[in-house]
PDB file of N, CA and C in Angstrom:
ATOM      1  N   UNK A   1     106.155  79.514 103.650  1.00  0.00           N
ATOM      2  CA  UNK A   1     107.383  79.871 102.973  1.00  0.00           C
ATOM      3  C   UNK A   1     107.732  81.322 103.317  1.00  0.00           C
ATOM      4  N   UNK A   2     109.060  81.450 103.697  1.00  0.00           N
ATOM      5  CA  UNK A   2     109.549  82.448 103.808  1.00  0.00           C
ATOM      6  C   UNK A   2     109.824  83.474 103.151  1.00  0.00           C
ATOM      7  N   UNK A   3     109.071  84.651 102.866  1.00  0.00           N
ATOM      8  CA  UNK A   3     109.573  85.824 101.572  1.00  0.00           C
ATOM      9  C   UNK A   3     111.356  86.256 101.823  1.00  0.00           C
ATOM     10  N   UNK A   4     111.859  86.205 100.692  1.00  0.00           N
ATOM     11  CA  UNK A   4     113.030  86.597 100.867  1.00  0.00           C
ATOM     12  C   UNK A   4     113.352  88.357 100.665  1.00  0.00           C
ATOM     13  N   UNK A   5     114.101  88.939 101.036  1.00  0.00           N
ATOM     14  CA  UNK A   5     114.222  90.370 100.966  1.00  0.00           C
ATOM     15  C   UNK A   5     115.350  90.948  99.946  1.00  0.00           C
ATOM     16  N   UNK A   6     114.230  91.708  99.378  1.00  0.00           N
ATOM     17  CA  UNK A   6     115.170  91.697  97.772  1.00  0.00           C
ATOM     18  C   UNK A   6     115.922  92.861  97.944  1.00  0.00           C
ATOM     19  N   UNK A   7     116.035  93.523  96.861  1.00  0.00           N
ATOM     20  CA  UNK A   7     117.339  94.698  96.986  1.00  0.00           C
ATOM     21  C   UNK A   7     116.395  95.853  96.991  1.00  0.00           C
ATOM     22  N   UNK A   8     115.222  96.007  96.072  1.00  0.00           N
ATOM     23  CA  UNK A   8     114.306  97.018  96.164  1.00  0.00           C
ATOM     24  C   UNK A   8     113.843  97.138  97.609  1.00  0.00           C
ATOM     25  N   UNK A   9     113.501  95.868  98.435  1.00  0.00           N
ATOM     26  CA  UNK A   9     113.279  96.502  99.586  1.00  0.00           C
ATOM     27  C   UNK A   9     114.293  97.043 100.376  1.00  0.00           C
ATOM     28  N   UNK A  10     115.302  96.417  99.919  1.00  0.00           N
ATOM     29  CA  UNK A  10     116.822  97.135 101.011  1.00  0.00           C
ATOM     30  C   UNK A  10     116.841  98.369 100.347  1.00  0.00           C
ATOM     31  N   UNK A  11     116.240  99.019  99.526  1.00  0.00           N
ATOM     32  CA  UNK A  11     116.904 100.420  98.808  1.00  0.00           C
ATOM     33  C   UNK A  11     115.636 100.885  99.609  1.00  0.00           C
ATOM     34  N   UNK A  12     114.204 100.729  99.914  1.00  0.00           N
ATOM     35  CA  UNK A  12     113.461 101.551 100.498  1.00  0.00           C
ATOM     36  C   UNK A  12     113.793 101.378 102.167  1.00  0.00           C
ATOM     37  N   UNK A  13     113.803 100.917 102.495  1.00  0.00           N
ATOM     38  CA  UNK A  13     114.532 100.421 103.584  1.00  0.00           C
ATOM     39  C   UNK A  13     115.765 101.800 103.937  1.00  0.00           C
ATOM     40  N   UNK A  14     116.845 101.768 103.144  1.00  0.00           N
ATOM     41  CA  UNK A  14     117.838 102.720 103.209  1.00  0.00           C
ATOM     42  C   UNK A  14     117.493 103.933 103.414  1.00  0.00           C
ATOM     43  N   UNK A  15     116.429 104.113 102.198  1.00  0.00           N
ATOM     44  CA  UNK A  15     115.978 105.587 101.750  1.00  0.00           C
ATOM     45  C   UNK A  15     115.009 105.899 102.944  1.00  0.00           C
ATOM     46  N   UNK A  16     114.561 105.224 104.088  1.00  0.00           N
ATOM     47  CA  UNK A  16     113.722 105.648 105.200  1.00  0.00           C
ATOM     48  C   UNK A  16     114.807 105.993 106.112  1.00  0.00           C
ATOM     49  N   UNK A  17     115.521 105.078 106.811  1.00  0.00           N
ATOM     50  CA  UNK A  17     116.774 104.982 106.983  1.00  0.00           C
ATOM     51  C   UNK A  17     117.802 106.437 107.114  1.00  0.00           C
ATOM     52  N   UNK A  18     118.256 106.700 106.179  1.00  0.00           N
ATOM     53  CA  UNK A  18     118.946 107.818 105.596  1.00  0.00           C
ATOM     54  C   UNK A  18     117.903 109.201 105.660  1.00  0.00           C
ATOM     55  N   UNK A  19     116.689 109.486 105.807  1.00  0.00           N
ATOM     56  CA  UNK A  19     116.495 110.390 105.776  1.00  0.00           C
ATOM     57  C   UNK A  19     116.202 110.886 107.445  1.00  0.00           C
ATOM     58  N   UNK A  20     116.222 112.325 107.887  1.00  0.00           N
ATOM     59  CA  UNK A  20     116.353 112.362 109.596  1.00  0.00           C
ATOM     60  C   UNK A  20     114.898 112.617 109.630  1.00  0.00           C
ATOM     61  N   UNK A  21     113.863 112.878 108.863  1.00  0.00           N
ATOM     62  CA  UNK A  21     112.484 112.801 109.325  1.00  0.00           C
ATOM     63  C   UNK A  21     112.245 111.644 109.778  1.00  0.00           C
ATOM     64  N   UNK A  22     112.540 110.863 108.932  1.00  0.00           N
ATOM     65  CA  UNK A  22     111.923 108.919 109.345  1.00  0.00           C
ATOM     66  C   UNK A  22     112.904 107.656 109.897  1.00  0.00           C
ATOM     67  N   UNK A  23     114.159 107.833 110.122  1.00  0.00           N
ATOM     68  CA  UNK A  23     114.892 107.390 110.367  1.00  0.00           C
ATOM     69  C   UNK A  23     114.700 106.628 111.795  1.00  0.00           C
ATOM     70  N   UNK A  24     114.177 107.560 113.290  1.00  0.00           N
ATOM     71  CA  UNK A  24     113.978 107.369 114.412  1.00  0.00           C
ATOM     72  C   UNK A  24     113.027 106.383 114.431  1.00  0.00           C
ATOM     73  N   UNK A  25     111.965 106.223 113.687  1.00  0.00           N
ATOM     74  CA  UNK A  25     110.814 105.352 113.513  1.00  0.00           C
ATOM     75  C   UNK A  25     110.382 104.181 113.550  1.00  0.00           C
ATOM     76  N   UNK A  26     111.849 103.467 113.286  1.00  0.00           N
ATOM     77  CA  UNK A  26     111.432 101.970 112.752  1.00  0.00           C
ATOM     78  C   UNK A  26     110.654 101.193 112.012  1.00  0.00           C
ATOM     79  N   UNK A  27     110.501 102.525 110.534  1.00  0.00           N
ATOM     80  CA  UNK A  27     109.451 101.895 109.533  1.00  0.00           C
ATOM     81  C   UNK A  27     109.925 100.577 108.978  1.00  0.00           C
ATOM     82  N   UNK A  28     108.952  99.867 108.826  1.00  0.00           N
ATOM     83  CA  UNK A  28     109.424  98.418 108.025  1.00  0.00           C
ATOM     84  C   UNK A  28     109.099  98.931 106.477  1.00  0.00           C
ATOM     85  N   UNK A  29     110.119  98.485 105.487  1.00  0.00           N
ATOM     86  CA  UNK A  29     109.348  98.601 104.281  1.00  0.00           C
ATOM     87  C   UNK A  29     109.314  96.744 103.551  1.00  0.00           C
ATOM     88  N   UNK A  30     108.286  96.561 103.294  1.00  0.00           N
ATOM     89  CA  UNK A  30     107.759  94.974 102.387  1.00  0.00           C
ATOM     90  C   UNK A  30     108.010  95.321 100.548  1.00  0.00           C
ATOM     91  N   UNK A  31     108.312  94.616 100.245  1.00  0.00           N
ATOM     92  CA  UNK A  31     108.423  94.616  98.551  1.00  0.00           C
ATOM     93  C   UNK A  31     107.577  93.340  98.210  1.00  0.00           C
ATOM     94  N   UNK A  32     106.515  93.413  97.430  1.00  0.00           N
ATOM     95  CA  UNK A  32     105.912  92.558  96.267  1.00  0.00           C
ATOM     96  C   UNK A  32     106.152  93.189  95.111  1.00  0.00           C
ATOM     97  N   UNK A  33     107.279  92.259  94.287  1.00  0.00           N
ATOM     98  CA  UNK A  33     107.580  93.003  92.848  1.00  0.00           C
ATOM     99  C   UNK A  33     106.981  94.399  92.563  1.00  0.00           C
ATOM    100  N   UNK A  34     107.738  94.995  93.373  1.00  0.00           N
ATOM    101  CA  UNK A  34     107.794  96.657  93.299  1.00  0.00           C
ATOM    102  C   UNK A  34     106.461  97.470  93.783  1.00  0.00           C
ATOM    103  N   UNK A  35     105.681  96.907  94.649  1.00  0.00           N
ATOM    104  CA  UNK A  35     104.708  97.743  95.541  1.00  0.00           C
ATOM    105  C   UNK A  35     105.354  97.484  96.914  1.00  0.00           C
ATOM    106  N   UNK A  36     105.753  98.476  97.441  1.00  0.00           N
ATOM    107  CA  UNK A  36     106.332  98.519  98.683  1.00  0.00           C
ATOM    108  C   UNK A  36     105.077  98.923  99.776  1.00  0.00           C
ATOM    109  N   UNK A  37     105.176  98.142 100.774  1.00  0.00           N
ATOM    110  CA  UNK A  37     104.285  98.287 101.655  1.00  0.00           C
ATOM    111  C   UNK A  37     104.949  98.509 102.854  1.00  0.00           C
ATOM    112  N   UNK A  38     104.381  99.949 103.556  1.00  0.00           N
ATOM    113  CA  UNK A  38     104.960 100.565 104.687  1.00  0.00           C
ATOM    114  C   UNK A  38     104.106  99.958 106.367  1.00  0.00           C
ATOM    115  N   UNK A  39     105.519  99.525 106.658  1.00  0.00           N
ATOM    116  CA  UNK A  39     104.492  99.190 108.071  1.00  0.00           C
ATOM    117  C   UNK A  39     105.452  99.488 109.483  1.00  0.00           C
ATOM    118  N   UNK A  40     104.510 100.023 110.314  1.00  0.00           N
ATOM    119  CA  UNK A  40     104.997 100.116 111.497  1.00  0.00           C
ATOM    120  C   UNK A  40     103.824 101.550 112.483  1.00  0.00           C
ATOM    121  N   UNK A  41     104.564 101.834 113.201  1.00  0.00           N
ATOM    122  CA  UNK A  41     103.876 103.539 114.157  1.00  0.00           C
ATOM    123  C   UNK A  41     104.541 104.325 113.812  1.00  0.00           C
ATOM    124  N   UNK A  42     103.998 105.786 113.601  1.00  0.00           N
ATOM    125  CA  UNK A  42     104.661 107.188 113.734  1.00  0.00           C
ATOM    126  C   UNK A  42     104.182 107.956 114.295  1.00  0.00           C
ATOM    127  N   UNK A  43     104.562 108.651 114.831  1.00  0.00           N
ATOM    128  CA  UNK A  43     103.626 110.137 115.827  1.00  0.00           C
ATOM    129  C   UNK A  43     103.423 110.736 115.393  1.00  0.00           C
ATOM    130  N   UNK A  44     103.443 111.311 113.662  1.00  0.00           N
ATOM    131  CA  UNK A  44     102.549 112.766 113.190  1.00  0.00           C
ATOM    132  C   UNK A  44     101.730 111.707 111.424  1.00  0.00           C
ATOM    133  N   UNK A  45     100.746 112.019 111.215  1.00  0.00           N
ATOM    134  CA  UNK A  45     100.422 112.172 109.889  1.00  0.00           C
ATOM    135  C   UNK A  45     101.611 112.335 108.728  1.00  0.00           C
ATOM    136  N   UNK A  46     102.151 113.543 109.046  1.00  0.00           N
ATOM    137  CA  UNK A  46     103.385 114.042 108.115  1.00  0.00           C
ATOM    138  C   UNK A  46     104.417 113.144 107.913  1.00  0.00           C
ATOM    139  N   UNK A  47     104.920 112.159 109.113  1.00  0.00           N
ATOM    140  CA  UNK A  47     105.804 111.627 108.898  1.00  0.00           C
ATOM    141  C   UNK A  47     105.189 110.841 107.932  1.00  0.00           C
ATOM    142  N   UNK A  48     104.384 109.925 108.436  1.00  0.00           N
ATOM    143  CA  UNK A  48     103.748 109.030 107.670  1.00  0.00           C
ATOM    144  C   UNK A  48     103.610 109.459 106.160  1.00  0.00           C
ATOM    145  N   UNK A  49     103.488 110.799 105.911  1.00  0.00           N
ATOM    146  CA  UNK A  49     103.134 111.081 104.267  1.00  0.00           C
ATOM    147  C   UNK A  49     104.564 110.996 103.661  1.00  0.00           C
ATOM    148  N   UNK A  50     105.661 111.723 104.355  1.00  0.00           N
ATOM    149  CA  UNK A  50     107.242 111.660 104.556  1.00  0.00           C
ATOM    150  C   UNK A  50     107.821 110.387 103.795  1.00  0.00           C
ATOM    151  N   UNK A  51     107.379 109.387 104.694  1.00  0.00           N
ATOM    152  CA  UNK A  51     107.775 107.976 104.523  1.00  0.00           C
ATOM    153  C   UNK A  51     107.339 107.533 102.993  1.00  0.00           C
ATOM    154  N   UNK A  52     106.062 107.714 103.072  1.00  0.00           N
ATOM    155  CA  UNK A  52     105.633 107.366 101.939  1.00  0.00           C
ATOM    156  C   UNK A  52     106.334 108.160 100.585  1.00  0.00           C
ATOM    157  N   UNK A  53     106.391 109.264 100.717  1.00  0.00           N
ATOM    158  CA  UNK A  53     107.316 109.965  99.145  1.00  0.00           C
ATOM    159  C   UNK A  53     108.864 109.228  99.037  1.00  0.00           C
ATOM    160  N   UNK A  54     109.149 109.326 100.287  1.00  0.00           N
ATOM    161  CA  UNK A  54     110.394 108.749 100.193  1.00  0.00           C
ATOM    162  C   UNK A  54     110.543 107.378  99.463  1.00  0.00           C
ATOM    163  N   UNK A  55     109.773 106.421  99.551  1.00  0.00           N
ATOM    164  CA  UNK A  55     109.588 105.234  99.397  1.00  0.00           C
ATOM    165  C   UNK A  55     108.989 105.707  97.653  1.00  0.00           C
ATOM    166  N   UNK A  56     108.257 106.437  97.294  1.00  0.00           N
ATOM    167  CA  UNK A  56     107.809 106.259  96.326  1.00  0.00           C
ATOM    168  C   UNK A  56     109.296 106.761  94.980  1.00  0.00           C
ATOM    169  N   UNK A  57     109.830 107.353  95.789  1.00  0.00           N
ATOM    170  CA  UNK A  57     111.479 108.336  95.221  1.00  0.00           C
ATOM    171  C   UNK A  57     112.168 107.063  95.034  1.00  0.00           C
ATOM    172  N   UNK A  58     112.368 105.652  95.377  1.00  0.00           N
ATOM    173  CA  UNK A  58     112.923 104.809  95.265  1.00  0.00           C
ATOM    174  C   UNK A  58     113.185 104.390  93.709  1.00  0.00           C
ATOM    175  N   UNK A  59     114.394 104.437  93.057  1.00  0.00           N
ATOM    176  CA  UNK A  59     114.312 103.482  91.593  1.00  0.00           C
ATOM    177  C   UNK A  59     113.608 102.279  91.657  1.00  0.00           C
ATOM    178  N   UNK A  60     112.728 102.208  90.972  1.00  0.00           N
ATOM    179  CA  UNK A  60     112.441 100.331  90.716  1.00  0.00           C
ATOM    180  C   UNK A  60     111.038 100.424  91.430  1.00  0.00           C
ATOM    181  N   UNK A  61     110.330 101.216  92.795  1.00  0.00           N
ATOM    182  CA  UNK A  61     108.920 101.494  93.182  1.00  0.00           C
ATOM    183  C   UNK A  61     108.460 101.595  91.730  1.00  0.00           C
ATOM    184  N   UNK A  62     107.208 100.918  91.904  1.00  0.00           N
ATOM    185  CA  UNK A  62     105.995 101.027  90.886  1.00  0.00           C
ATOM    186  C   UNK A  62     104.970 101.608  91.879  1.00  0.00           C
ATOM    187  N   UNK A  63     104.351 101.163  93.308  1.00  0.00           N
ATOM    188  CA  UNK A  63     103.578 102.033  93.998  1.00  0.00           C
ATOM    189  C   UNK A  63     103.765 101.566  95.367  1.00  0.00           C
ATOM    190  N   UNK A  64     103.345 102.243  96.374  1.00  0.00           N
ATOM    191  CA  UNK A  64     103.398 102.387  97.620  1.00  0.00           C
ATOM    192  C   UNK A  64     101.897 102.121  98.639  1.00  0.00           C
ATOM    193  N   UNK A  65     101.734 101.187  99.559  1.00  0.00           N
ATOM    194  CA  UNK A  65     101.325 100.952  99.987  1.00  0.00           C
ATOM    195  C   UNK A  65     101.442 101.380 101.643  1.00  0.00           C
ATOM    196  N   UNK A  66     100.520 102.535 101.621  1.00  0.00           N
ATOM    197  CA  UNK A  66     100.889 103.190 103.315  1.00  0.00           C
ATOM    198  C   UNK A  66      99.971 102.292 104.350  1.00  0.00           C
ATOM    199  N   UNK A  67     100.530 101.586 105.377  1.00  0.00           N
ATOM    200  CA  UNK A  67      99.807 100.645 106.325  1.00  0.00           C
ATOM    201  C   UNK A  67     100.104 101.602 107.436  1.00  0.00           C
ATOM    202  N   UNK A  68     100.888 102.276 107.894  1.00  0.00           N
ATOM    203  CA  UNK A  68     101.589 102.895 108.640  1.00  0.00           C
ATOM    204  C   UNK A  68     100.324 103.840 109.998  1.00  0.00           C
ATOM    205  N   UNK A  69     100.802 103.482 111.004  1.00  0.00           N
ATOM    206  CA  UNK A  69      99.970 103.594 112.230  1.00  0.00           C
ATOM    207  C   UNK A  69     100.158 105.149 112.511  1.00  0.00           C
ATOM    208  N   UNK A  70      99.462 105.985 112.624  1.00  0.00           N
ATOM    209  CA  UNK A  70      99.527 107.490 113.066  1.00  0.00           C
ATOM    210  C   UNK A  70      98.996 107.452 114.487  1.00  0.00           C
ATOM    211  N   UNK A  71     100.497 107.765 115.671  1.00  0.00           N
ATOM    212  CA  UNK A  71     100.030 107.717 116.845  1.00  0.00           C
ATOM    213  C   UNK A  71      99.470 109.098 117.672  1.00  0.00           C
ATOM    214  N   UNK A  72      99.484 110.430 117.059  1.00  0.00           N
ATOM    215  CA  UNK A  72      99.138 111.358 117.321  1.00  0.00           C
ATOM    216  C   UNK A  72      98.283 111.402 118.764  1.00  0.00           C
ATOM    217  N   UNK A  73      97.311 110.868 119.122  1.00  0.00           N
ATOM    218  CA  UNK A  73      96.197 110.572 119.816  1.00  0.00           C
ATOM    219  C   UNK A  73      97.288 110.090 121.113  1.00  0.00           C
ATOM    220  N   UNK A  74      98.364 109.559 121.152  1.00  0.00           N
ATOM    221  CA  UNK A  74      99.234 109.050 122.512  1.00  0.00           C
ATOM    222  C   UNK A  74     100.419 110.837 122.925  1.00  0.00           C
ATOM    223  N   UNK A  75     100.020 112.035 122.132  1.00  0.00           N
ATOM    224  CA  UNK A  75     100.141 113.092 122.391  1.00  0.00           C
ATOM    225  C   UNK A  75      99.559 113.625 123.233  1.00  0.00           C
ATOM    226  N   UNK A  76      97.592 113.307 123.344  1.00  0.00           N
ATOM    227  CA  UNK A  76      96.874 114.332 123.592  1.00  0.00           C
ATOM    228  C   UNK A  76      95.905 114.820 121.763  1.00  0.00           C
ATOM    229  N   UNK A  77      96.989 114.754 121.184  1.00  0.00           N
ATOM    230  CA  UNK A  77      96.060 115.585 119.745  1.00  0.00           C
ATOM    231  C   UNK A  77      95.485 114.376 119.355  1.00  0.00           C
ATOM    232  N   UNK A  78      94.260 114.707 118.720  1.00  0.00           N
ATOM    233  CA  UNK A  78      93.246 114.235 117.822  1.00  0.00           C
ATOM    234  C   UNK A  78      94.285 113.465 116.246  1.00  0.00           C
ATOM    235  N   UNK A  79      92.970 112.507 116.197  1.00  0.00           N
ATOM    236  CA  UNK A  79      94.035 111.957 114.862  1.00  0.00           C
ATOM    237  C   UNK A  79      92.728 112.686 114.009  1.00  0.00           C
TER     238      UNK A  79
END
């Protein structure tokens, strides 16, 4: 069965979206009755922490689930 995509995830979704730190990224955000789960790659730690406040700033988040890939190491730098 197919999860359907509710409005909380379209509002974290937006709120990644809309901001110019995380926007370039292509974070996915998942909603289970209000734990949003972040998934996808980013190239710094920071973004990744970024993403996550943002998502947690959402009306209607209860908590945040960071899955989110830190590619740092495809720089040269150490993760």
């Amino acid at each position: 069965m197919e999860k359907t995509i509710t409005d909380l995830q379209l509002a974290a979704q937006k709120a990644l979206l809309d901001d110019s730190r995380t926007k370039e990224h292509g974070i996915e955000a998942l909603d289970d009755n209000g734990v949003i789960t972040l998934k996808g790659g980013v190239p710094t730690r920071d973004v990744s922490e970024t993403a996550e406040k943002i998502a947690e700033g959402v009306f209607g988040v209860t908590s945040v689930i960071n899955s989110l890939e830190v590619r740092e190491s495809e720089q040269g730098n150490l993760v």
